[in-house]
Each structure stands twice: as C-alpha cells, then as structure tokens.
C-alpha atoms as a PDB file:
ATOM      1  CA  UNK A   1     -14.822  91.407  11.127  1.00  0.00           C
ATOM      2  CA  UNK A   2     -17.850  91.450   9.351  1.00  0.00           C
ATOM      3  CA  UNK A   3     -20.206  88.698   8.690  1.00  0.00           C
ATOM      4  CA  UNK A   4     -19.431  89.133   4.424  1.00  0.00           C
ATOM      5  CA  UNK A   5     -15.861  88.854   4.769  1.00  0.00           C
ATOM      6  CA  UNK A   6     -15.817  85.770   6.557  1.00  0.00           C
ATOM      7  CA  UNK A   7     -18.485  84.557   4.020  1.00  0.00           C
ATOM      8  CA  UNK A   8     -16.037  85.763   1.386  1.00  0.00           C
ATOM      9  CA  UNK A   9     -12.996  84.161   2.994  1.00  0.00           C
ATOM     10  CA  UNK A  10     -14.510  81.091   3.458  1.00  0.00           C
ATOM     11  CA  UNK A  11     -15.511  81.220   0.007  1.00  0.00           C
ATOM     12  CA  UNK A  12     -12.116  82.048  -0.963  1.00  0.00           C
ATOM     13  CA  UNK A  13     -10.380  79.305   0.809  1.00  0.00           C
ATOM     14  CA  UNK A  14     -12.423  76.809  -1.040  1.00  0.00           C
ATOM     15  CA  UNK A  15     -11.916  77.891  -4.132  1.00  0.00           C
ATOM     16  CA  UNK A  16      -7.862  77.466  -3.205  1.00  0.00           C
ATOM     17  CA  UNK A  17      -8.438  73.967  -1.813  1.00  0.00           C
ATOM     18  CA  UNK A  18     -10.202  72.771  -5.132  1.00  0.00           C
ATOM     19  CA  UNK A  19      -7.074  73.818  -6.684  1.00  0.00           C
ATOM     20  CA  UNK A  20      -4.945  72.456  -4.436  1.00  0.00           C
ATOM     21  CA  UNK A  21      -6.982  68.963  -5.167  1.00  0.00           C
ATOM     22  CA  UNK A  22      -6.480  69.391  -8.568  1.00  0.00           C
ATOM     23  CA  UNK A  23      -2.716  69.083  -8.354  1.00  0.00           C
ATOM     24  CA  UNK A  24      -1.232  65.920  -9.117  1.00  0.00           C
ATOM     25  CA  UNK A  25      -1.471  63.587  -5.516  1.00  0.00           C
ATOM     26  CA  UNK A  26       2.530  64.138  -5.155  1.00  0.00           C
ATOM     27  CA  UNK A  27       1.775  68.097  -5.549  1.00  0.00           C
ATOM     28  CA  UNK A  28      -1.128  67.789  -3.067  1.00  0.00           C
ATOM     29  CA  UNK A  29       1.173  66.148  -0.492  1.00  0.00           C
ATOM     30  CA  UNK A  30       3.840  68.492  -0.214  1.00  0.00           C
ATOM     31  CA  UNK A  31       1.715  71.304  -0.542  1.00  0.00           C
ATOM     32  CA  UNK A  32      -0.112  69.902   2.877  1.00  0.00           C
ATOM     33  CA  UNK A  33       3.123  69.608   4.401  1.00  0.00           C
ATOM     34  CA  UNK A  34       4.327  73.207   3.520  1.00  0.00           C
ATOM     35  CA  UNK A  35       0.863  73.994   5.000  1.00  0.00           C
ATOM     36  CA  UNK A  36       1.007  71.952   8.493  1.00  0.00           C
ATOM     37  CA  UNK A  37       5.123  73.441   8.336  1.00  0.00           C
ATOM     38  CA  UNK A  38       3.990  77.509   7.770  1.00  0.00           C
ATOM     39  CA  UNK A  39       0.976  77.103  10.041  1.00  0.00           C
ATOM     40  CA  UNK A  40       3.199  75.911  12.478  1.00  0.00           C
ATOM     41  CA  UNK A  41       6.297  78.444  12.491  1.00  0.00           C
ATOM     42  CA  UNK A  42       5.248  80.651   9.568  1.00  0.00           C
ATOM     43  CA  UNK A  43       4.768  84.411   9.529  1.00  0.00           C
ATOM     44  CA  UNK A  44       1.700  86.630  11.190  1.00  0.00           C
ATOM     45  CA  UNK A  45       0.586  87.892   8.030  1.00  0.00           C
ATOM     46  CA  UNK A  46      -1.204  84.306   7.486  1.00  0.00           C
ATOM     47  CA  UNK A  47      -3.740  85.046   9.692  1.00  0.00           C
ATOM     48  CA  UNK A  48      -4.709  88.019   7.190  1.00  0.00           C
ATOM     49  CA  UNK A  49      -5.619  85.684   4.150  1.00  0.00           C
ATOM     50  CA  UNK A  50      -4.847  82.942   1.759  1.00  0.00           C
ATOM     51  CA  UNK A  51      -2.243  85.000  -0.265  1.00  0.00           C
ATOM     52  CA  UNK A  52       0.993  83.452   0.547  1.00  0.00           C
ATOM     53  CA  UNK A  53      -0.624  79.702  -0.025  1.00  0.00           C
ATOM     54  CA  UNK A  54      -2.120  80.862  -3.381  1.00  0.00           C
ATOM     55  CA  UNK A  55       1.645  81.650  -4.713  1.00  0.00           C
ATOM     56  CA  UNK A  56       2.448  78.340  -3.670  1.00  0.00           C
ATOM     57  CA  UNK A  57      -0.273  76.744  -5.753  1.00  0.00           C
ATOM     58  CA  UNK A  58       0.410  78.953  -8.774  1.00  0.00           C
ATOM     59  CA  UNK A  59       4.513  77.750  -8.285  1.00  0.00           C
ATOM     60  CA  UNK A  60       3.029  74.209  -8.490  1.00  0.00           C
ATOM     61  CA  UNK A  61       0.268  74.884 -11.152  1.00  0.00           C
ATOM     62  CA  UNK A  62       3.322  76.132 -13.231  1.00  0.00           C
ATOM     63  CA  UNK A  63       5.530  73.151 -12.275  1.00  0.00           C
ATOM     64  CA  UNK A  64       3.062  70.555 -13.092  1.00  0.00           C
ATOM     65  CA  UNK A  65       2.630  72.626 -16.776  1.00  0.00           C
ATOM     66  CA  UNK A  66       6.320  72.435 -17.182  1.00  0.00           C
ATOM     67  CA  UNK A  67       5.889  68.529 -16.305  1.00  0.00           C
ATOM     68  CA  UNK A  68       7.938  68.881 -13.400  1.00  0.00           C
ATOM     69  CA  UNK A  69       7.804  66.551 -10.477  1.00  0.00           C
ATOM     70  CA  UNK A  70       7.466  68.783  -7.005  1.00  0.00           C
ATOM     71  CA  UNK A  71      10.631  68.017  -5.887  1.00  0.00           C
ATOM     72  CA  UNK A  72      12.001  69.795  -8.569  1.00  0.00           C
ATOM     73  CA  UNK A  73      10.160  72.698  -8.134  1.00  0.00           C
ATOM     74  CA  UNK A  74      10.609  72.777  -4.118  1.00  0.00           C
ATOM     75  CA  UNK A  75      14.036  71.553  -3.958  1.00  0.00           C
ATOM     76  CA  UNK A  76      14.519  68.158  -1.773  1.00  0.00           C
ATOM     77  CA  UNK A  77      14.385  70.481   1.588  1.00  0.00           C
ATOM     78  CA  UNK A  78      11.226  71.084   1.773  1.00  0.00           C
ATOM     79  CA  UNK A  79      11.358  73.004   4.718  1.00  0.00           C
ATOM     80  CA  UNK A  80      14.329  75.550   3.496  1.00  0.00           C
ATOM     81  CA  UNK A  81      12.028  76.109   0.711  1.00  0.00           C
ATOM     82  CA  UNK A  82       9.563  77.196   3.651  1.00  0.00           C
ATOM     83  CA  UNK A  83      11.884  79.155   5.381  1.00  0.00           C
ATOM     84  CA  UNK A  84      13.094  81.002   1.999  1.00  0.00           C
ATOM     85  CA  UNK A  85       9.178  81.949   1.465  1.00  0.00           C
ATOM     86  CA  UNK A  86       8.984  83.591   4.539  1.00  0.00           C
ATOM     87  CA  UNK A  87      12.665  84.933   5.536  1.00  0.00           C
ATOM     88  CA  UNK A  88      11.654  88.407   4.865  1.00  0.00           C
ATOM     89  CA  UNK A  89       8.448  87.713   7.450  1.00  0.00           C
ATOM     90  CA  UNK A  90       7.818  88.733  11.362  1.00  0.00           C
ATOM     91  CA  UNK A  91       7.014  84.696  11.879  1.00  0.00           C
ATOM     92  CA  UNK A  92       5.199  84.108  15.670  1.00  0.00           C
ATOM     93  CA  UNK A  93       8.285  82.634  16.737  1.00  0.00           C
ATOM     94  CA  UNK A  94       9.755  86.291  16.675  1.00  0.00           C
ATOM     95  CA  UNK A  95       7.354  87.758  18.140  1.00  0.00           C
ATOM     96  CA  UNK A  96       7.550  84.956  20.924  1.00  0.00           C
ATOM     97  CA  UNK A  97      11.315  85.194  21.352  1.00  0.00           C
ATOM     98  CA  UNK A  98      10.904  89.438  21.809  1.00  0.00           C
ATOM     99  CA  UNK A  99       8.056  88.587  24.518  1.00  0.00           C
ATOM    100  CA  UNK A 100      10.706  86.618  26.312  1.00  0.00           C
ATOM    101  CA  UNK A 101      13.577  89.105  26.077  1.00  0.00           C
ATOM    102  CA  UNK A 102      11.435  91.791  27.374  1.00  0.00           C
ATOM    103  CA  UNK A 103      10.492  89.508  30.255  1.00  0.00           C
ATOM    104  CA  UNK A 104      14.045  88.994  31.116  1.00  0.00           C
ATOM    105  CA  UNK A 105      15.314  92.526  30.774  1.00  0.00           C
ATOM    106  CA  UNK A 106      12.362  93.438  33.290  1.00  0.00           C
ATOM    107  CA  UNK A 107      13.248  90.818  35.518  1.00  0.00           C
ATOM    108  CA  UNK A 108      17.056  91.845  35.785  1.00  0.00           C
ATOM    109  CA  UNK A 109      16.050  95.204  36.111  1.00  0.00           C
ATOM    110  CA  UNK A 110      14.086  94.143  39.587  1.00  0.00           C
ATOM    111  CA  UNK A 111      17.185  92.419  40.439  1.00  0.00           C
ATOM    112  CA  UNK A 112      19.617  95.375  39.488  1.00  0.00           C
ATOM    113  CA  UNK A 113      17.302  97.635  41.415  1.00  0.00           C
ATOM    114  CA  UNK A 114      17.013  95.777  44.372  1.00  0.00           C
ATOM    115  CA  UNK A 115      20.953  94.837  44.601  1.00  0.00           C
ATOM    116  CA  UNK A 116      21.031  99.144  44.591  1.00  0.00           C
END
C-alpha cells in the first residue's frame, strides 16, 4: 500500500467520523455498537475500506431526516440488523471455521492412513 492511500484513507475515515458525530447522541451510540459488533464478527471486505459503515450512516442520516428515532430504523435487535447487513458476506468467522475443518479432515486422514 502506498503512502497516498493511507493518507487518503485516513482522510476518508475522518470525514465519516465527523458524520457519525453529527448524528443525534442516540444515533452515535448504536452506530458505535454496530461498529465494535461488525469489527468483531463482520465480513473481510472491512478491511478494504469504510464502504459498508458509510451506508450505515447514510441509513441513519435518512432516519434522523424522517425524524425517526434509531430504533426504528435498526429494529430493536440490533445485532440481527448486523447480521442482515452482512449475510451475503465471507465474515472471518468463516474463514476460521474452514481453517478448522481442513485441520480435522487432515488429521483423520493421518489416522485413516495409519489404521491402513
């Protein structure tokens, strides 16, 4: 990665956290839970950018324009309305759970081989 684009993300990411601070405080604390929540089991593609965060804020931009409280707009299960976001998404827990399958499967074969 180059030195501009992590200039330019940084730069980026700001820019999404002023409008995240511009939300209404009830807006602002969901949104940091969502955050903590996706960071936590969310999908790879985070790691490439702010893109899937900065649909969140435009969802509660619109919300608070609609005078909405956030619980209206997220549902009161906050973290099925995370897990909706991503369903479609290779999340690291995946990936994790297909590391450990292939480390079984070669560990049975060793077994299977050796009972041969």
């Amino acid at each position: 990665m180059r030195i501009q684009d992590i200039i330019k993300g940084k730069k980026e990411w700001r820019a999404h956290m002023a409008r995240v601070k511009a939300l209404p405080k009830d807006y602002q604390i969901v949104y940091k839970e969502i955050q903590k929540y996706l960071f936590k089991v969310g999908p790879i593609e985070l790691a490439n950018g702010i893109g899937l965060f900065s649909g969140i804020v435009d969802l509660f931009e619109e919300g608070v324009a609609l005078g909405k409280g956030v619980l209206e707009v997220t549902g009161r299960d906050v973290a099925a309305f995370c897990d909706d976001l991503i369903k479609d998404s290779k999340t690291y827990a995946d990936t994790y759970q297909e590391s450990v399958d292939q480390e079984v499967n070669k560990a049975m074969k060793k077994v299977t081989n050796k009972i041969k």
